[in-house]
Protein backbone atom coordinates (compact mmCIF):
# COMPACT_ATOMS: atom_id res chain seq x y z
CA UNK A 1 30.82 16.54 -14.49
CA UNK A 2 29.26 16.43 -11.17
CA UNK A 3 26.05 18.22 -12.36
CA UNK A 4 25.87 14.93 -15.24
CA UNK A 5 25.92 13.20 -12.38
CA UNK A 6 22.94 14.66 -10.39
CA UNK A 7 21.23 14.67 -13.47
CA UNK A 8 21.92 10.68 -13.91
CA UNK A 9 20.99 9.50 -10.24
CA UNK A 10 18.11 11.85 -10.34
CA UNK A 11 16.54 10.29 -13.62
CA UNK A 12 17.63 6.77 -12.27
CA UNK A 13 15.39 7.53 -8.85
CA UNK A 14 12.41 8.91 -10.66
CA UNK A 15 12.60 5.56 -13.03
CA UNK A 16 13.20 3.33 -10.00
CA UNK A 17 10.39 4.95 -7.87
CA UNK A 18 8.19 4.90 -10.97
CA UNK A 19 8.79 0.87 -11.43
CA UNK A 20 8.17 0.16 -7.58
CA UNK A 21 5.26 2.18 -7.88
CA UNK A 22 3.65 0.67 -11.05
CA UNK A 23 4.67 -2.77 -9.51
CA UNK A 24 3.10 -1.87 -5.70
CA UNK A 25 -0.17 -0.90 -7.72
CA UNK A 26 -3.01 1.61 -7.36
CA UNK A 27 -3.56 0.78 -3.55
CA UNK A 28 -0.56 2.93 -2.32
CA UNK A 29 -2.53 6.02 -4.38
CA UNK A 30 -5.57 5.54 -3.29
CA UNK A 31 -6.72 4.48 0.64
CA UNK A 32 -3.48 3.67 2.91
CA UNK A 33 -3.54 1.10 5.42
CA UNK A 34 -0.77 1.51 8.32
CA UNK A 35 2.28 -0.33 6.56
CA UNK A 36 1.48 1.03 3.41
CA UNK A 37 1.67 4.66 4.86
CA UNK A 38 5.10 4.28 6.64
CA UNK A 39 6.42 2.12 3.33
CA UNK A 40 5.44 5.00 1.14
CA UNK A 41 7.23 8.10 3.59
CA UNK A 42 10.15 5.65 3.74
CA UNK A 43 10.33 4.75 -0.32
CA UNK A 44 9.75 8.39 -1.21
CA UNK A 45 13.00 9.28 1.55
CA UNK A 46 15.13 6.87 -0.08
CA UNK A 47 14.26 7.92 -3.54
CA UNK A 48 15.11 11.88 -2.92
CA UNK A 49 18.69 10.13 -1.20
CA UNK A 50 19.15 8.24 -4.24
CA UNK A 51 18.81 11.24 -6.50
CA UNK A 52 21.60 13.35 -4.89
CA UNK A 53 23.84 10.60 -3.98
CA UNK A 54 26.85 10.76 -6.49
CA UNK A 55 29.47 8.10 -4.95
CA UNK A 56 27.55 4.71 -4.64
CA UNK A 57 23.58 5.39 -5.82
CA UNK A 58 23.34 1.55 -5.55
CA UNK A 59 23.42 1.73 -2.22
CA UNK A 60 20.04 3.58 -1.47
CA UNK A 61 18.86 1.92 -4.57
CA UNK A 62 19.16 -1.62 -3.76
CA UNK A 63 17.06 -0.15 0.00
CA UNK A 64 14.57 1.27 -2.56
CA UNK A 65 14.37 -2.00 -4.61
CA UNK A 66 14.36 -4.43 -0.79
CA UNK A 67 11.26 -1.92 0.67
CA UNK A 68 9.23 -2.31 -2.85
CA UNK A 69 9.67 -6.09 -2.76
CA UNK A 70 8.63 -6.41 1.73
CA UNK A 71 5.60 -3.79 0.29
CA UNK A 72 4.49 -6.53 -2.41
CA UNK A 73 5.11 -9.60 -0.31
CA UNK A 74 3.26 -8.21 2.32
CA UNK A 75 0.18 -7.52 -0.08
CA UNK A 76 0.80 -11.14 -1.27
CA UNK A 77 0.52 -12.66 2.27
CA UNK A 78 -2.85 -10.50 2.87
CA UNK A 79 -4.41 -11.65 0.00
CA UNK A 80 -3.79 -15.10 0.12
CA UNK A 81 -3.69 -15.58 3.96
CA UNK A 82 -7.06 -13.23 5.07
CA UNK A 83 -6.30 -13.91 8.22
CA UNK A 84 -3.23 -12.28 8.78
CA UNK A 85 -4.62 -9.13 7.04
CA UNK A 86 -5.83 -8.08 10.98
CA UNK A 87 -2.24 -8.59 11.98
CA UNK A 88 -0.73 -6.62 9.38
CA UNK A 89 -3.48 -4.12 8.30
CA UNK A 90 -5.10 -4.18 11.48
CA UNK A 91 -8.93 -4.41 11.89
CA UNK A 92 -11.81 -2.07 11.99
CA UNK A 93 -13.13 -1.15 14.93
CA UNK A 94 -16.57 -0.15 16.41
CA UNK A 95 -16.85 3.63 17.73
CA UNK A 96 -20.57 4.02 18.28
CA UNK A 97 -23.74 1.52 17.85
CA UNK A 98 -27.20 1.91 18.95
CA UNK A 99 -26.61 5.41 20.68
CA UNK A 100 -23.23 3.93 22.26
CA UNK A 101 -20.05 5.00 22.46
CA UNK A 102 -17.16 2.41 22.70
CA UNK A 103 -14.87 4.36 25.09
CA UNK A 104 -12.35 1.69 24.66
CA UNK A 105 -12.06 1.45 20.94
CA UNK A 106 -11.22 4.80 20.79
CA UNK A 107 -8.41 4.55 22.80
CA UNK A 108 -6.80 1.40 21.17
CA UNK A 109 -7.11 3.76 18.04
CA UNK A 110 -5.55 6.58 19.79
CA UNK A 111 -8.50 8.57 19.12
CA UNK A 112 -10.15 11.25 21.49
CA UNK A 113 -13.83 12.20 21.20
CA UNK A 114 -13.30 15.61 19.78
CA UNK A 115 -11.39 14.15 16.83
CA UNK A 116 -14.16 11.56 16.63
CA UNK A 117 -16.67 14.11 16.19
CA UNK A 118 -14.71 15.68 13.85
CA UNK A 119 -14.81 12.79 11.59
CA UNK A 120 -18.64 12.63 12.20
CA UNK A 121 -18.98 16.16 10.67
CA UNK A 122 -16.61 15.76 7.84
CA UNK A 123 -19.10 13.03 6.99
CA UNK A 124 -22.37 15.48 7.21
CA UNK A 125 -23.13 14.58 10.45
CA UNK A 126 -23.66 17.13 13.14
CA UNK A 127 -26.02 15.44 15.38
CA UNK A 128 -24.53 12.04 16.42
CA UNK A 129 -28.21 10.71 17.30
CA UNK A 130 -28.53 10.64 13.07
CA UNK A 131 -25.95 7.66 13.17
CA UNK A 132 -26.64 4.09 14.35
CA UNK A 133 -23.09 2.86 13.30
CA UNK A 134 -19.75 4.39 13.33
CA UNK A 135 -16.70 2.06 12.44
CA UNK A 136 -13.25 3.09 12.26
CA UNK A 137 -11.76 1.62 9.11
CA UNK A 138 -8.28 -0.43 8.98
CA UNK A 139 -7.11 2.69 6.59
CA UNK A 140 -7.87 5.35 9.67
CA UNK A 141 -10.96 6.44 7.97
CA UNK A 142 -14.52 6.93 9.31
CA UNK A 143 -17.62 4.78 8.24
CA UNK A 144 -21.07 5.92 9.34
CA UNK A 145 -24.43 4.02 8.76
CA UNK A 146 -27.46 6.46 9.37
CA UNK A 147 -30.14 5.54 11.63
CA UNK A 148 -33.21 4.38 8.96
CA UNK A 149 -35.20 7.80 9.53
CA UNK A 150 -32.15 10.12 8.81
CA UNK A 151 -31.17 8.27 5.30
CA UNK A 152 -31.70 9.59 2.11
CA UNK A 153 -34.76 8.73 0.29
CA UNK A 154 -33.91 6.26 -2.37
CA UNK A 155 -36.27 5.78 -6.02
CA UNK A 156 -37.24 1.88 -3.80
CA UNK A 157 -38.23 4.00 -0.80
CA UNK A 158 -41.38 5.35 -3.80
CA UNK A 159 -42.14 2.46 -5.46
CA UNK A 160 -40.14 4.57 -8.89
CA UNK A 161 -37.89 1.96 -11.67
CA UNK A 162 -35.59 4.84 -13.01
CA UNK A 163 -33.87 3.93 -16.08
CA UNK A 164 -30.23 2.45 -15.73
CA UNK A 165 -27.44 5.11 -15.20
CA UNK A 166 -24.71 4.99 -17.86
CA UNK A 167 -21.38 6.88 -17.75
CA UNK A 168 -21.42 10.09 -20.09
CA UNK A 169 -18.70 10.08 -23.03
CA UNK A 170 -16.42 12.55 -23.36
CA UNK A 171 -16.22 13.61 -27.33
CA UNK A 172 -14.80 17.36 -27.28
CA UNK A 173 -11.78 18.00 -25.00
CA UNK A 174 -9.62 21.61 -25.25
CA UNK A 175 -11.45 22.07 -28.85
CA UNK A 176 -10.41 18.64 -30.18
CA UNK A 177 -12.98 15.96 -31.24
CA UNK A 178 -12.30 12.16 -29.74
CA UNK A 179 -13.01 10.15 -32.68
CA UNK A 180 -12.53 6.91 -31.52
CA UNK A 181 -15.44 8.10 -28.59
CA UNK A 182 -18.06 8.98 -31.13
CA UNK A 183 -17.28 5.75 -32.62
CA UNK A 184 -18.02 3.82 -29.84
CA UNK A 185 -20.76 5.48 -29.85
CA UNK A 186 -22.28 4.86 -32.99
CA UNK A 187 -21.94 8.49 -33.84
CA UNK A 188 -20.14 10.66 -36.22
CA UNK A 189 -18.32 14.35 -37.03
CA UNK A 190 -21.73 14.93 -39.29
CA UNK A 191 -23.83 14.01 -35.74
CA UNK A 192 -21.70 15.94 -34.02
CA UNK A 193 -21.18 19.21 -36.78
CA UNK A 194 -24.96 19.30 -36.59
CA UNK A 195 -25.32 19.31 -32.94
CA UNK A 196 -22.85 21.65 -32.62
CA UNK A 197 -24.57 24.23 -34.87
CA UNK A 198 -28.00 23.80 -32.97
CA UNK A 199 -26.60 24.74 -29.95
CA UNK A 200 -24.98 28.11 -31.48
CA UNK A 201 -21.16 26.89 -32.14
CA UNK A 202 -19.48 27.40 -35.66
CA UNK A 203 -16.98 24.60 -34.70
CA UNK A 204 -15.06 22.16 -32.29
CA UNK A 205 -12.46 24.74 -30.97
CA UNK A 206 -15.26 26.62 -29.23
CA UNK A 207 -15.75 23.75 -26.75
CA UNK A 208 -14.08 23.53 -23.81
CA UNK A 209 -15.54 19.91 -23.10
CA UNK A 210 -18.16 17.78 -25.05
CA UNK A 211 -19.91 15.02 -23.24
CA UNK A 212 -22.54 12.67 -24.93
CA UNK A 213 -25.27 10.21 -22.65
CA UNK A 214 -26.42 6.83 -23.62
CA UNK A 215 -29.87 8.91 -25.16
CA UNK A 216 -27.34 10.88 -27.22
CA UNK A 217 -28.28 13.98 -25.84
CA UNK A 218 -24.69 16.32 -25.84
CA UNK A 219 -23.71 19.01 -23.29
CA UNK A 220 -21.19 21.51 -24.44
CA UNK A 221 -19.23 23.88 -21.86
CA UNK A 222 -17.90 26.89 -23.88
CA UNK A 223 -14.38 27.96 -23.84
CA UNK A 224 -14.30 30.86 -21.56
């Protein structure tokens, strides 16, 4: 009976964490702002409590259900009041401009220089006289604007117009064609039959993965 149980509370916290999560949105995946960061240690703690705890689950999952609901408020208030986001998300701050380092900055973000630098060179850049701006984002990551001489060349730089990048389409996956892809497309199993045979393949299930440009032009990767 008691293993029913564990079994019960441990479904009901993996369905309650996924509904906070789906309702918090993509944000708390992706970059993590301070709040965000403690919110999603603390939800996750409460979730594995709520999964092993037989006599009153509602207990840690009514705290679950409170921290999900302070989490979207809080995103509410930022988005509709921009200036409390400094207050809540805190602000980004200037490390280095114009060959200058911003002693103070770093220490109101509790940051030393060697942990600086090593942020520099987990951006590529080994030689702080290549940056003219370093700002430390709100989300405790590093932003770095070259100086004009150490930037990539880009197709303005030479006076070139490339053509307009498109996203390649995926239309073989693990040996199985994506119909509704090649439709979109404009393209069909013939198309694809034939394309498959120029590039020495008897079928589908000899493709690993299938992609297709906006010229039409397909690249096949083999199955190993």
């Amino acid at each position: 009976m008691e293993i029913i149980k564990v079994i019960l509370t441990s479904l009901l916290s993996v369905a309650a964490l996924f509904a906070i999560a789906k309702i918090m949105g993509h944000k708390q995946l992706a970059q993590l702002d301070f709040f965000d960061y403690i919110s999603g240690i603390t939800i996750g703690s409460i979730a594995a409590e709520l999964a092993t705890e037989l006599e009153a689950p509602i207990k840690p999952l009514i705290a679950l259900v409170i921290y999900g609901i302070v989490s979207v408020c809080l995103s509410l208030i930022t988005h509709k009041l921009p200036r409390m986001r400094k207050y809540i998300n805190g602000s980004p701050a200037i490390l280095m401009n114009n060959g200058k380092l911003y002693r103070e900055n770093m220490k109101k973000a509790k940051l030393d220089l060697s942990e600086f630098m090593v942020m520099c060179r987990e951006q590529g850049y080994f030689d702080l006289n290549d940056i003219q701006t370093a700002i430390l984002e709100h989300n405790g990551k590093l932003s770095v604007l070259p100086v004009s001489t150490k930037r990539p060349a880009t197709p303005e730089d030479m006076n070139m117009q490339p053509k307009p990048a498109h996203i390649n389409t995926e239309v073989i996956m693990d040996g199985r064609i994506l119909e509704d892809n090649l439709k979109r497309m404009g393209l069909d199993a013939k198309w694809l039959d034939k394309q498959l045979k120029e590039q020495g393949y008897k079928s589908a299930k000899e493709i690993f993965l299938g992609i297709c440009d906006n010229d039409k032009k397909l690249s096949l990767f083999g199955v190993n």
